[in-house]
Structures are given as C-alpha cells and as structure tokens.
N, C-alpha and C. Protein backbone atom coordinates (compact mmCIF):
# COMPACT_ATOMS: atom_id res chain seq x y z
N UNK A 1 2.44 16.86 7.56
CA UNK A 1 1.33 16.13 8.17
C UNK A 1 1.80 15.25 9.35
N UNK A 2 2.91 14.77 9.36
CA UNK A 2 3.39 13.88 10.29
C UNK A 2 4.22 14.47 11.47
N UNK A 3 4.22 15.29 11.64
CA UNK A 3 4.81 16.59 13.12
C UNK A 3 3.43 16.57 13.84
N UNK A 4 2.21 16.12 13.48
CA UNK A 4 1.19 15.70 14.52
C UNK A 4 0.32 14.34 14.05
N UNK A 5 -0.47 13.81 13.70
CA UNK A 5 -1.10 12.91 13.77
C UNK A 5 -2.08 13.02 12.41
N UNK A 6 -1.93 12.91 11.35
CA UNK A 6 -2.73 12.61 10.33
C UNK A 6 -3.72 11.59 10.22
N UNK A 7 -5.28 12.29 9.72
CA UNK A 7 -6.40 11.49 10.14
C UNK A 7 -5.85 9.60 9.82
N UNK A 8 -5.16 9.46 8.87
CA UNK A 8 -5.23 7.67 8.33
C UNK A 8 -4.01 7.27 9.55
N UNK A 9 -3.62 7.76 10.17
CA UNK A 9 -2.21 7.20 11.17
C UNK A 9 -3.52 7.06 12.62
N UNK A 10 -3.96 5.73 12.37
CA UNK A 10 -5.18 5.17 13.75
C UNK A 10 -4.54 4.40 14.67
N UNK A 11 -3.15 3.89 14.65
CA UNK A 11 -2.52 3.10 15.63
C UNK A 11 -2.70 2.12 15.87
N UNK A 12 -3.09 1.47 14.96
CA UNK A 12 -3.14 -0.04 14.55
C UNK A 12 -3.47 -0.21 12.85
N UNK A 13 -3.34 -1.31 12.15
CA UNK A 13 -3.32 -1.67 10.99
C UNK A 13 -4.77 -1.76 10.35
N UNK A 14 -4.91 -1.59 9.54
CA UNK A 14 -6.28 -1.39 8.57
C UNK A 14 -6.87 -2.93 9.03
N UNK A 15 -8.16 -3.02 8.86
CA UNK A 15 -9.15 -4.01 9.28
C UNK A 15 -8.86 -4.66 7.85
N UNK A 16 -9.00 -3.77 6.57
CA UNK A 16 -8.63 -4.88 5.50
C UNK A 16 -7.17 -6.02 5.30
N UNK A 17 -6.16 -4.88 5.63
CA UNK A 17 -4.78 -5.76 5.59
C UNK A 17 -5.05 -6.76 6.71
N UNK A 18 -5.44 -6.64 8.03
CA UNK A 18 -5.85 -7.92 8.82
C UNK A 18 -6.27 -8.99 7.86
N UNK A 19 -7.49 -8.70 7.64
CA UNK A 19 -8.70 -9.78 6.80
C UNK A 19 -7.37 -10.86 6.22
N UNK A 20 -6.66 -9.76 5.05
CA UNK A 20 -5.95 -9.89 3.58
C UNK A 20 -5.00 -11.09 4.67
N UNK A 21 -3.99 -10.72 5.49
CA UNK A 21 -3.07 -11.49 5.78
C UNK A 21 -3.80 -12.41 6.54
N UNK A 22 -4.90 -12.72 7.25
CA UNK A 22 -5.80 -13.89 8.08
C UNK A 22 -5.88 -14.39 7.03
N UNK A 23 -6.34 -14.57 5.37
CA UNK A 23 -6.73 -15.33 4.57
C UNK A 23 -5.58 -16.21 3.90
N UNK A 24 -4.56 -15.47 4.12
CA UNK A 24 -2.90 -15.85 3.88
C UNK A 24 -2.37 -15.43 2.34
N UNK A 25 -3.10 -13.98 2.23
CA UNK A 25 -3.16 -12.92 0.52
C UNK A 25 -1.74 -12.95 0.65
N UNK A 26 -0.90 -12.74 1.54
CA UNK A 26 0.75 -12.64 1.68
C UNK A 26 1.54 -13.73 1.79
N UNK A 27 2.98 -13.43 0.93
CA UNK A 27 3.64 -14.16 1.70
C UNK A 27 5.05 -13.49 0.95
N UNK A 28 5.96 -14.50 1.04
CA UNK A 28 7.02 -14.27 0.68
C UNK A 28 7.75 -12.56 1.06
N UNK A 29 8.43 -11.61 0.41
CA UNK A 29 9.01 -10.47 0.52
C UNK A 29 7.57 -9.22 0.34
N UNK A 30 7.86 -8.68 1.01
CA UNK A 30 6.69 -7.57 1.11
C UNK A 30 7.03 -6.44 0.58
N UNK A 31 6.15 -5.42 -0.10
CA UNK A 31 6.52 -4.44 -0.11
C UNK A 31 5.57 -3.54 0.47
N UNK A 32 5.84 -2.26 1.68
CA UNK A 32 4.61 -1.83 1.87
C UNK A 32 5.07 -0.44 1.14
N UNK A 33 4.04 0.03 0.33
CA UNK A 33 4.76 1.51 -0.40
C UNK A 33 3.65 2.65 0.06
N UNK A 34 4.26 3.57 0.48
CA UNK A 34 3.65 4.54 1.27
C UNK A 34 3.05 3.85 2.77
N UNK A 35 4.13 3.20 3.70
CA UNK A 35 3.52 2.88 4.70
C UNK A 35 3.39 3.50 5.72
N UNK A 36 3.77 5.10 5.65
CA UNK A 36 3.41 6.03 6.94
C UNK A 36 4.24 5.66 7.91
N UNK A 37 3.48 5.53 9.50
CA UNK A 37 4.03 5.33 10.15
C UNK A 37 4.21 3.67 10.89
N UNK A 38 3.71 3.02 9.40
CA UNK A 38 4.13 1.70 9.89
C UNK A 38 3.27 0.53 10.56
N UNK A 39 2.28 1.11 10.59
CA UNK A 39 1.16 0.11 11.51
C UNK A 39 1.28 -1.34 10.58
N UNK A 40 0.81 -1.17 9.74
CA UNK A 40 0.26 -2.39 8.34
C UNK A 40 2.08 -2.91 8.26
N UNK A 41 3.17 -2.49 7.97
CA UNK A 41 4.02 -3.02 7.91
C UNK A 41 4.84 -4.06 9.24
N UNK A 42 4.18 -3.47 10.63
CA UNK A 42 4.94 -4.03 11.51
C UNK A 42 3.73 -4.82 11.84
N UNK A 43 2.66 -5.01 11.38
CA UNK A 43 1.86 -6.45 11.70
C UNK A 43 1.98 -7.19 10.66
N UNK A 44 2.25 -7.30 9.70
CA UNK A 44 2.60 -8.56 8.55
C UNK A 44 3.78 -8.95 8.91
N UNK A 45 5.06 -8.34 9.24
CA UNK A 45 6.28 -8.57 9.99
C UNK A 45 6.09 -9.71 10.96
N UNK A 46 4.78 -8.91 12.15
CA UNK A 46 4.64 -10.20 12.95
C UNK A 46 4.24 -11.26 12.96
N UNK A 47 3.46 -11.57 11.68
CA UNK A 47 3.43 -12.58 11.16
C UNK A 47 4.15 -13.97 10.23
N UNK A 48 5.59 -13.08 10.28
CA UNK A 48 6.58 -14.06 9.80
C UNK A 48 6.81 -13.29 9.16
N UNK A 49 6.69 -12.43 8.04
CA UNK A 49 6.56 -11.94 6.82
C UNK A 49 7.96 -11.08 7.01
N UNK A 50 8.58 -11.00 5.50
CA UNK A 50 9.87 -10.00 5.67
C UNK A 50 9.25 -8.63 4.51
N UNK A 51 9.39 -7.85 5.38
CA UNK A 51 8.58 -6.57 4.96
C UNK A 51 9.56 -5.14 5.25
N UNK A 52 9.34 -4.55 3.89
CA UNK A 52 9.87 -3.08 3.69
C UNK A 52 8.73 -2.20 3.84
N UNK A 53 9.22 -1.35 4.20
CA UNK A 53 7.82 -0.14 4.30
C UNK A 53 8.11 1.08 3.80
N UNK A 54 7.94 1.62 2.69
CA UNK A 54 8.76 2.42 1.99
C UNK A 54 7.92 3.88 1.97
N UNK A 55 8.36 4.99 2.60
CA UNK A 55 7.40 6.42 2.43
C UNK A 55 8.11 7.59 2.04
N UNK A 56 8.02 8.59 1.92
CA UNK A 56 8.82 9.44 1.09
C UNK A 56 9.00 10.52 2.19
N UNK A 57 8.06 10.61 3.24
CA UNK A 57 8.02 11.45 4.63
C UNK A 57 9.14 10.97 5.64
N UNK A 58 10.34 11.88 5.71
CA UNK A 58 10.95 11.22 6.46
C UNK A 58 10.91 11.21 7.89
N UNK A 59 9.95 11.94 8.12
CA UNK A 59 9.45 12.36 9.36
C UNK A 59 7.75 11.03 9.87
N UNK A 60 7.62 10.46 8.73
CA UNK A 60 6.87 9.06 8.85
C UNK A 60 7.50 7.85 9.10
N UNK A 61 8.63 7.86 8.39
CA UNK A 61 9.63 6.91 8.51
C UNK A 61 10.43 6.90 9.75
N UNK A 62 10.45 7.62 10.68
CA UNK A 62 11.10 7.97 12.04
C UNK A 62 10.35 7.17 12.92
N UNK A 63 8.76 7.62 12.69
CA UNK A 63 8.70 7.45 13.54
C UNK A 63 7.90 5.66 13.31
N UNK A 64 7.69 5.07 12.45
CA UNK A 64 7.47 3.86 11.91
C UNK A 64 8.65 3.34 12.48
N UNK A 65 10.26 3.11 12.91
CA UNK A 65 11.31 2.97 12.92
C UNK A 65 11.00 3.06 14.56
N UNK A 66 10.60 3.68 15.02
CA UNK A 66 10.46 4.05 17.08
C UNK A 66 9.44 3.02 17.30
N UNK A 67 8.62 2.83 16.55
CA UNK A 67 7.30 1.67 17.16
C UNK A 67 7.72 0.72 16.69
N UNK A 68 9.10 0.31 15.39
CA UNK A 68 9.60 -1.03 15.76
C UNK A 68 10.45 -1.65 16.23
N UNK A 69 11.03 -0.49 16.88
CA UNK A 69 11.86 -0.48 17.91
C UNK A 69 11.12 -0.85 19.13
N UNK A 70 10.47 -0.43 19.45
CA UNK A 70 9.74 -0.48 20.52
C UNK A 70 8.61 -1.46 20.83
N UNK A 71 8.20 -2.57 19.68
CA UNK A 71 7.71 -3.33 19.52
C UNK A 71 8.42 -4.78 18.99
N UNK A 72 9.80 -4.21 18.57
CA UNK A 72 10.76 -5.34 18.95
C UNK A 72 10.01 -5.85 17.12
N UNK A 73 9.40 -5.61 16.01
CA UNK A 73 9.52 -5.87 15.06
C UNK A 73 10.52 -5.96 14.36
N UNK A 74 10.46 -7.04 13.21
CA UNK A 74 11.72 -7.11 12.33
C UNK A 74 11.28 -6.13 10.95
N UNK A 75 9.96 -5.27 10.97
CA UNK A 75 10.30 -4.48 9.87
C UNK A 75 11.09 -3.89 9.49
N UNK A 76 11.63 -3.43 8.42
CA UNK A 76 12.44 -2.57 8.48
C UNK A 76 11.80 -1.58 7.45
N UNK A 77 12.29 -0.24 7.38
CA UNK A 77 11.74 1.20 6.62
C UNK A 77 12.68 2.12 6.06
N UNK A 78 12.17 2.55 4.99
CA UNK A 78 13.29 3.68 4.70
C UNK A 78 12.91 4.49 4.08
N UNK A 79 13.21 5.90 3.68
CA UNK A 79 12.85 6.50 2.52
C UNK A 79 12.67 6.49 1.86
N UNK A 80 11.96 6.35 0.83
CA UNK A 80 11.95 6.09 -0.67
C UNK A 80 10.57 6.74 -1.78
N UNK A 81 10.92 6.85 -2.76
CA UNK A 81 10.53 7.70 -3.84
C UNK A 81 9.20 6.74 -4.72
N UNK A 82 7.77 6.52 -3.99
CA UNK A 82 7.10 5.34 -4.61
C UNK A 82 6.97 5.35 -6.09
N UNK A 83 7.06 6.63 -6.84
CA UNK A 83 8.08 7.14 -8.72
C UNK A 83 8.95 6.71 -8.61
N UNK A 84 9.51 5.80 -8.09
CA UNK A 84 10.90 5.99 -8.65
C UNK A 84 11.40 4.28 -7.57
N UNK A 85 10.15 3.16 -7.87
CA UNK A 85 10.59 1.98 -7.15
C UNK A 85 11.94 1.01 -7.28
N UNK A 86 12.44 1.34 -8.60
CA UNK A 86 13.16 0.58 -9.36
C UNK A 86 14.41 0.86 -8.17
N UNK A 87 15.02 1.96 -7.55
CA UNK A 87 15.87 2.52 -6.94
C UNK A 87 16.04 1.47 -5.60
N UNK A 88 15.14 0.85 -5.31
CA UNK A 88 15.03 0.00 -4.32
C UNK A 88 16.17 -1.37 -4.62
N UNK A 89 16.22 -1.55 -5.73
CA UNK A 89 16.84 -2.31 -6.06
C UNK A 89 16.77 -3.87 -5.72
N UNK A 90 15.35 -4.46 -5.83
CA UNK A 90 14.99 -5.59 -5.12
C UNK A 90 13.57 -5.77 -6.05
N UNK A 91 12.98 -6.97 -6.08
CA UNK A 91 11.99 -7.61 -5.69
C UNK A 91 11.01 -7.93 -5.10
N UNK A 92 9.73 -8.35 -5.37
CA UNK A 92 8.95 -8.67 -3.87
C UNK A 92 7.96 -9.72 -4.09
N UNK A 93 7.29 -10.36 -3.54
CA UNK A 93 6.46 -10.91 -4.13
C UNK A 93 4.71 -10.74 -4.02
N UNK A 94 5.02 -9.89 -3.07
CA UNK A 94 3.48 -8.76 -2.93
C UNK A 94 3.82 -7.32 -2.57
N UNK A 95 2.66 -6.37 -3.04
CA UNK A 95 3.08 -5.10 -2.87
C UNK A 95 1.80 -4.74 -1.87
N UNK A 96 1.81 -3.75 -0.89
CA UNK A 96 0.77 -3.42 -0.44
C UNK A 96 1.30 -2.00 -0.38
N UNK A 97 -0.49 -1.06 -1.02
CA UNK A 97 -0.87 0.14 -1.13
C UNK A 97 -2.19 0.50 -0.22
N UNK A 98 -1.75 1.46 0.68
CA UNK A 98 -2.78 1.67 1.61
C UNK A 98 -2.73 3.06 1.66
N UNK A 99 -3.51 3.48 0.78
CA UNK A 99 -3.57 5.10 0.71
C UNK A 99 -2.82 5.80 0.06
N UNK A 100 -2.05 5.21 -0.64
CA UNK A 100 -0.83 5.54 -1.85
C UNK A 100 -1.82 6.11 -3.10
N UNK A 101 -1.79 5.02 -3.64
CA UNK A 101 -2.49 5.43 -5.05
C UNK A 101 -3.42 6.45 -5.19
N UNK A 102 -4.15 6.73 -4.48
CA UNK A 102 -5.23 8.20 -5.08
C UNK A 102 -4.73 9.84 -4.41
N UNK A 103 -3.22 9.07 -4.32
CA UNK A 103 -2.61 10.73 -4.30
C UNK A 103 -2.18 11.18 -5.11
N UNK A 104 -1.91 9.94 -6.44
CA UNK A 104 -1.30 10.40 -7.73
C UNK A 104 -2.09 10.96 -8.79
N UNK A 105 -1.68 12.16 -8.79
CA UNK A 105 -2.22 12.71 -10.41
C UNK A 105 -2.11 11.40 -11.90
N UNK A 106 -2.73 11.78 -13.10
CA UNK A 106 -2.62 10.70 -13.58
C UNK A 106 -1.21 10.56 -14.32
N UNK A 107 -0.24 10.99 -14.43
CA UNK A 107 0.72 11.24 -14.66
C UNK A 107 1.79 10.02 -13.71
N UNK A 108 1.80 10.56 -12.70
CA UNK A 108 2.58 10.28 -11.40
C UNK A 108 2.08 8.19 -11.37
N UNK A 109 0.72 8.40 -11.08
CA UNK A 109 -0.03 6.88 -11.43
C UNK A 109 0.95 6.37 -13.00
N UNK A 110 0.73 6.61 -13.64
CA UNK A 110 1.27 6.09 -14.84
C UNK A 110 3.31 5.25 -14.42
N UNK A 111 3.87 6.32 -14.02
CA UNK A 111 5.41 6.27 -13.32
C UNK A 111 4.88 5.14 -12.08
N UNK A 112 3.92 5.19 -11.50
CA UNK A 112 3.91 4.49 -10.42
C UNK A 112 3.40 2.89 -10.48
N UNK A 113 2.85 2.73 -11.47
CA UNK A 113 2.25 1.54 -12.37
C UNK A 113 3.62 0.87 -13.00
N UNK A 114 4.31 1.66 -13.99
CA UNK A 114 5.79 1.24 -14.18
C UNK A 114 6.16 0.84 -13.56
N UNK A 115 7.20 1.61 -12.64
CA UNK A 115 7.46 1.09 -11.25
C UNK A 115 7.36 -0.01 -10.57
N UNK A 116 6.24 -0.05 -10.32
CA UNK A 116 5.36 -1.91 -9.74
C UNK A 116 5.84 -3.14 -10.42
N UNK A 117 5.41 -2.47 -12.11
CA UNK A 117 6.06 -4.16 -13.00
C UNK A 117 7.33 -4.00 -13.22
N UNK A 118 8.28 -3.41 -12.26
CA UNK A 118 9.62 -3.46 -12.48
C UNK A 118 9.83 -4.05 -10.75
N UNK A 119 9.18 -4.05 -9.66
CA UNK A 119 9.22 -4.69 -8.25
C UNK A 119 8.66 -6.18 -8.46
N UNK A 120 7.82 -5.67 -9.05
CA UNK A 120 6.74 -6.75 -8.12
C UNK A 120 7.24 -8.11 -9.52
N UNK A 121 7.50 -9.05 -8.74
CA UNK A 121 7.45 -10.40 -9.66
C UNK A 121 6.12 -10.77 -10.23
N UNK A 122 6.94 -11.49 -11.19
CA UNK A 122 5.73 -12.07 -12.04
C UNK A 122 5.13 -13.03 -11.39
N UNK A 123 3.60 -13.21 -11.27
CA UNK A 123 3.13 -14.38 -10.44
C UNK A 123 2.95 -13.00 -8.99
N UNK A 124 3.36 -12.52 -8.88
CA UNK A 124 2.90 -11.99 -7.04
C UNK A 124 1.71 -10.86 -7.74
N UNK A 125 1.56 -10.59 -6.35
CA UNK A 125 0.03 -9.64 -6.27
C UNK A 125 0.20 -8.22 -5.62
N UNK A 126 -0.61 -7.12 -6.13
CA UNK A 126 -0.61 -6.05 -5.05
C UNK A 126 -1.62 -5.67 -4.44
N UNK A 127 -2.27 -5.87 -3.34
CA UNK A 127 -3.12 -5.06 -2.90
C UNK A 127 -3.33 -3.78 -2.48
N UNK A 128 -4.42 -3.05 -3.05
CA UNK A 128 -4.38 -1.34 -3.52
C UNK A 128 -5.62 -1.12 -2.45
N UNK A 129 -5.29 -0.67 -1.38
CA UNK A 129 -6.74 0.46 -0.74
C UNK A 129 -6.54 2.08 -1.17
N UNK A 130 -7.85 1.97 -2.18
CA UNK A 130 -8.10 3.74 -2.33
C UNK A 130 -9.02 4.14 -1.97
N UNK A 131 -9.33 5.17 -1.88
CA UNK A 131 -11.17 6.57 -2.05
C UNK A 131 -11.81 5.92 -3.07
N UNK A 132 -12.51 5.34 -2.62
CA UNK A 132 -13.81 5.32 -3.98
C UNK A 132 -14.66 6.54 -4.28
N UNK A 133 -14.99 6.33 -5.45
CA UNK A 133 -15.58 7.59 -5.92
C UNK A 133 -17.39 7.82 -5.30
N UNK A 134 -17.29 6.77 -4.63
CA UNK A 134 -18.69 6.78 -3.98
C UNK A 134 -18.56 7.48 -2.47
N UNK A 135 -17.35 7.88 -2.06
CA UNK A 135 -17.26 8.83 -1.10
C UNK A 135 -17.13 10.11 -1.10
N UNK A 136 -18.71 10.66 -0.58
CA UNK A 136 -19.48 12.13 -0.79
C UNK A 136 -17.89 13.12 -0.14
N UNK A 137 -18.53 14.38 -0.66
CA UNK A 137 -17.97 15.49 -0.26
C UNK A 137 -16.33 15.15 -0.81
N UNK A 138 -15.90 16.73 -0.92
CA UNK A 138 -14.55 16.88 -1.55
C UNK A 138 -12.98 17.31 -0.67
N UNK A 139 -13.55 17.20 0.36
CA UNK A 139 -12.47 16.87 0.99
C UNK A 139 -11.62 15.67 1.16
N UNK A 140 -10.20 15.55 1.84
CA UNK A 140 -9.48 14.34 1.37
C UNK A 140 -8.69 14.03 -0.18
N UNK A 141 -8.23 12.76 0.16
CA UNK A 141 -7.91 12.84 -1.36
C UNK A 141 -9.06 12.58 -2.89
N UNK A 142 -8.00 12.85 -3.71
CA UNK A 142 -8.98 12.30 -4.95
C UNK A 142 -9.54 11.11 -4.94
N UNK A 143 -10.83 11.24 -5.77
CA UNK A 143 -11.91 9.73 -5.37
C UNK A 143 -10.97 9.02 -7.01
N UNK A 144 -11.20 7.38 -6.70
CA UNK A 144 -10.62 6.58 -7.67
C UNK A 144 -11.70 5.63 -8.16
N UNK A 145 -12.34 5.86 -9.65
CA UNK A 145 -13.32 4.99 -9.70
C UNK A 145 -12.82 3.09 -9.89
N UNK A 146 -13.38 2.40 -9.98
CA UNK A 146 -13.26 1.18 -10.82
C UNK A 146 -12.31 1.11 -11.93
N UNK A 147 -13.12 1.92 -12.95
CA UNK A 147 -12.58 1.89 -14.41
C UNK A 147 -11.61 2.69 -14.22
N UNK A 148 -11.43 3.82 -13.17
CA UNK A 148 -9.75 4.28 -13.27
C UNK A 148 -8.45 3.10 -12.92
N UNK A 149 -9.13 2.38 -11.65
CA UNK A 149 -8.01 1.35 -11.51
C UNK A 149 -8.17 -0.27 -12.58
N UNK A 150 -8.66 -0.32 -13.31
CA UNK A 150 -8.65 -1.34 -14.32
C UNK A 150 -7.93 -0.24 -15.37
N UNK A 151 -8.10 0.54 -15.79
CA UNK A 151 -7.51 1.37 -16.73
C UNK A 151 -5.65 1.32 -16.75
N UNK A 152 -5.46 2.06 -15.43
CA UNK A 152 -4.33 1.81 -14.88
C UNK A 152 -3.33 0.90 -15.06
N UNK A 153 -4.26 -0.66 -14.60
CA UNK A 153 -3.23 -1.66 -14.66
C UNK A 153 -3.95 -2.90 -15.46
N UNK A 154 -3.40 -2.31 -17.13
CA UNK A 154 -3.66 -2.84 -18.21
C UNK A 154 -2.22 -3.80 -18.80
N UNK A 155 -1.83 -3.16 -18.49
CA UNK A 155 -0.10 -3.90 -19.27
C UNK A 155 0.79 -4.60 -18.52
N UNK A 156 1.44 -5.87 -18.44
CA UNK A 156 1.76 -6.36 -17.27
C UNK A 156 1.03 -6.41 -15.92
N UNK A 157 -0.21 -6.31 -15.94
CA UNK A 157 -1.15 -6.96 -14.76
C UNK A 157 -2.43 -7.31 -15.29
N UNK A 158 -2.84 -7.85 -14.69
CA UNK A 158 -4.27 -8.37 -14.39
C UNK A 158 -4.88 -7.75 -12.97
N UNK A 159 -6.27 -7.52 -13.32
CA UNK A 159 -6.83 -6.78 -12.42
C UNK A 159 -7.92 -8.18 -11.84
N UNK A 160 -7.80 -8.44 -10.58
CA UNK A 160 -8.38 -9.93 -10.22
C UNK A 160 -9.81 -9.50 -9.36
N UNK A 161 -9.48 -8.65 -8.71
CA UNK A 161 -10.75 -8.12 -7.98
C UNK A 161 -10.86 -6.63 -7.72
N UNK A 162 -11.66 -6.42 -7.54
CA UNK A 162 -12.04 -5.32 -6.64
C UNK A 162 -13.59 -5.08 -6.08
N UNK A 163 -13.37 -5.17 -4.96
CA UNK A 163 -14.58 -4.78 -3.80
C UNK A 163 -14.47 -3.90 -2.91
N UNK A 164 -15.99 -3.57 -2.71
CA UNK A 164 -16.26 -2.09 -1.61
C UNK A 164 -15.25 -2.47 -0.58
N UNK A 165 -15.21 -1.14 0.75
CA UNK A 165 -14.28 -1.73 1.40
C UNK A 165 -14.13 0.23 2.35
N UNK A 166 -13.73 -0.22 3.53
CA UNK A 166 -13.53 0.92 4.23
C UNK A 166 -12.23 1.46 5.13
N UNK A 167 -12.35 2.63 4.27
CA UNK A 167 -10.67 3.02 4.67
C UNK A 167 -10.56 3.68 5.98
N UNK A 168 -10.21 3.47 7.05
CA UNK A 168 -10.33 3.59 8.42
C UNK A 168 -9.63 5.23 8.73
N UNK A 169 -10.27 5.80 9.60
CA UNK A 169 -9.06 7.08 10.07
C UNK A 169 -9.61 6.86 11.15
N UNK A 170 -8.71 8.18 11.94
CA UNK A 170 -9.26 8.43 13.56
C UNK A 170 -10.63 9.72 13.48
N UNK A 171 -11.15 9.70 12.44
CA UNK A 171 -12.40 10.36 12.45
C UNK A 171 -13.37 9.94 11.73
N UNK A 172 -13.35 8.88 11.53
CA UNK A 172 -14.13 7.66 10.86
C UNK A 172 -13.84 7.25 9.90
N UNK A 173 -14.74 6.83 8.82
CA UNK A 173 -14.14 5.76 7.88
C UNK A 173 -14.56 6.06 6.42
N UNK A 174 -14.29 5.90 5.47
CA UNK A 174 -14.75 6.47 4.05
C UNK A 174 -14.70 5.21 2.76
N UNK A 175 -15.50 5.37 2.29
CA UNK A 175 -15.54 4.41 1.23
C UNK A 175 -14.75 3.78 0.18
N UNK A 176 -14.05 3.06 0.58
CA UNK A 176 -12.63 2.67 -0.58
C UNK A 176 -13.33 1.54 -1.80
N UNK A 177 -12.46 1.28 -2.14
CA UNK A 177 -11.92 -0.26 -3.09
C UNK A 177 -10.86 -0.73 -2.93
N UNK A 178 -11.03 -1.93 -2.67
CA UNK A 178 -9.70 -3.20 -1.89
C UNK A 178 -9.44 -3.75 -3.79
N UNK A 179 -8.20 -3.50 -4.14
CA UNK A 179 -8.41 -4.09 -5.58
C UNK A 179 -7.08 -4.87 -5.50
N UNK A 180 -7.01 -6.20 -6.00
CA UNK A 180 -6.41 -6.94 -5.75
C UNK A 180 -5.74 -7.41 -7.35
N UNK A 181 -4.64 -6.96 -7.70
CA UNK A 181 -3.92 -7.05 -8.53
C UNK A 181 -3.25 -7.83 -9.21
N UNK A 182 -2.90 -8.77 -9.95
CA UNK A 182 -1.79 -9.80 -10.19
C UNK A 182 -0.73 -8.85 -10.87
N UNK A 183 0.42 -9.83 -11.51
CA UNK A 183 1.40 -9.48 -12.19
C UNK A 183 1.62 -10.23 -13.44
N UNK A 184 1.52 -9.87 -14.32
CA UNK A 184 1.71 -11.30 -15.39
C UNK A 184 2.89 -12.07 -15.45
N UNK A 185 2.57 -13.52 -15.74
CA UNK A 185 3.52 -14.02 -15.46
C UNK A 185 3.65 -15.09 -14.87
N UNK A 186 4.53 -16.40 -14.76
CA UNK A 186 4.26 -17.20 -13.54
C UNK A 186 5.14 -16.49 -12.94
N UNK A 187 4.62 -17.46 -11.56
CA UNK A 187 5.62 -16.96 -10.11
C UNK A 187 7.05 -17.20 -10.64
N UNK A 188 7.71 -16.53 -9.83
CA UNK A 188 9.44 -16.85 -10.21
C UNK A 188 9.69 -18.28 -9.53
C-alpha cells in the first residue's frame, strides 16, 4: 500500500489527534503504534512531545523518517511488530492508535490489548481511532462496534470514553469512535 499513497496517508495529522493534543490529552513519552507515514507522530513531536511512531511497513517507516528529516522533527520511527509491543523495550505514558485497531482479527486484538498493559503505564491513557460500525458499505477495514472496544479492554484498563468521530482520508471521511482509554493504576 505504501509504494503509492494509501487513502488514510492525507498529509497532515487527523483533526482528532489535533483536538486531543490542543486539549493537552498528551504528554509525557508517546507511543504512536501503527503510525504510517508519520503525520500524527511528527505533530505531537512539535509540540514538545517525545514520540515513537512504530509501523510494521517498512516502506511507511521510510518514508515517515524523509518528512522528519525534512521537517527538521525530533520524531523518531522504526519498525515494529504492534503483537509483539513488549520488544520495544520501554514505556510510555500515552499510546496513540489511529487506524491500528480494526485491522485486527479478534485474536491478533487480544495479543494487541496484552501488549498495551505491558507499554503503557499505569495511570497513562490510549487514544484509539477506529471504523465504527455505523459506517455503511463493506469496503475498507472491519467496522468496530462500542461493545467490541469495551469488551476488549476489560482487564488492566478502564474504558473512559468513547465518542462519534471522523476518520479522515484523501477521499473523504468515514465514521469512527475516538475511545479514550486509561490504564489501571496510578501514574508512575
């Protein structure tokens, strides 16, 4: 997908992660997991923020790596296996998912839920943009209801919100849920 231009790669950062970091939802160590080519990771960067952007495309990760080069960002990116977070070998104190989660079968979700309460500190938050299941027609990825993402993250999280919300491409926009996650726990 990334040898040309995949509909969610719009060349600038989601209107929600704006909102999220204007309200000051971030702080501390970032994690962005599945961040493509980097948009959402190299604007929280510019906001002070120390941010990883982690995708499994290494051909996303190239080129996420050329626009922060070229934008003189301190993100930094690398390969990585969003099954398999523990490998990272770090911490964070927020996670951001922007189009990650409703690519996982429920299987893969389950490993990827693990995962999280082995990153993400106790006390930090993740914010999850998926497909809501209120977006017609079957193309794209799988739709993610409500009760799938409260289901999900039952054990070691708290599920704090979730609201409508629109997931941006370069051929318009589709109906998500912005679900806003805790971690149990106090902060570290």
């Amino acid at each position: 997908m990334y040898e040309g231009t995949p509909p969610w790669d719009i060349g600038r950062p989601q209107h929600a992660v704006v909102r999220l970091a204007e309200a000051g939802a971030f702080e501390g160590e970032v994690l962005d997991a599945g961040c493509g080519t980097g948009e959402n990771s190299i604007y929280l960067a510019s906001r002070g923020l120390v941010v990883l952007g982690v995708d499994g495309a290494w051909r996303a990760i190239e080129k996420a790596e050329a626009k922060a080069n070229e934008r003189r960002s301190k993100a930094v990116f690398a390969v990585g296996d969003a099954l398999k977070l523990a490998a990272l070998g770090r911490t964070f104190d927020r996670v951001l998912d922007c189009g990650l989660f409703h690519t996982f079968d429920d299987t893969e979700r389950a490993a990827y839920v693990r995962g999280l309460s082995g990153i993400l500190k106790p006390g930090g938050r993740l914010f999850l943009l998926c497909f809501s299941e209120h977006e017609p027609g079957d193309w794209g990825p799988r739709r993610v209801t409500q009760a799938e993402l409260r289901a999900a993250f039952t054990r070691s999280f708290e599920v704090e919100a979730i609201a409508p919300e629109a997931f941006e491409s370069h051929v318009g926009s589709a109906r998500a849920w912005l679900a806003t996650v805790a971690r149990a726990g106090p902060p570290g």
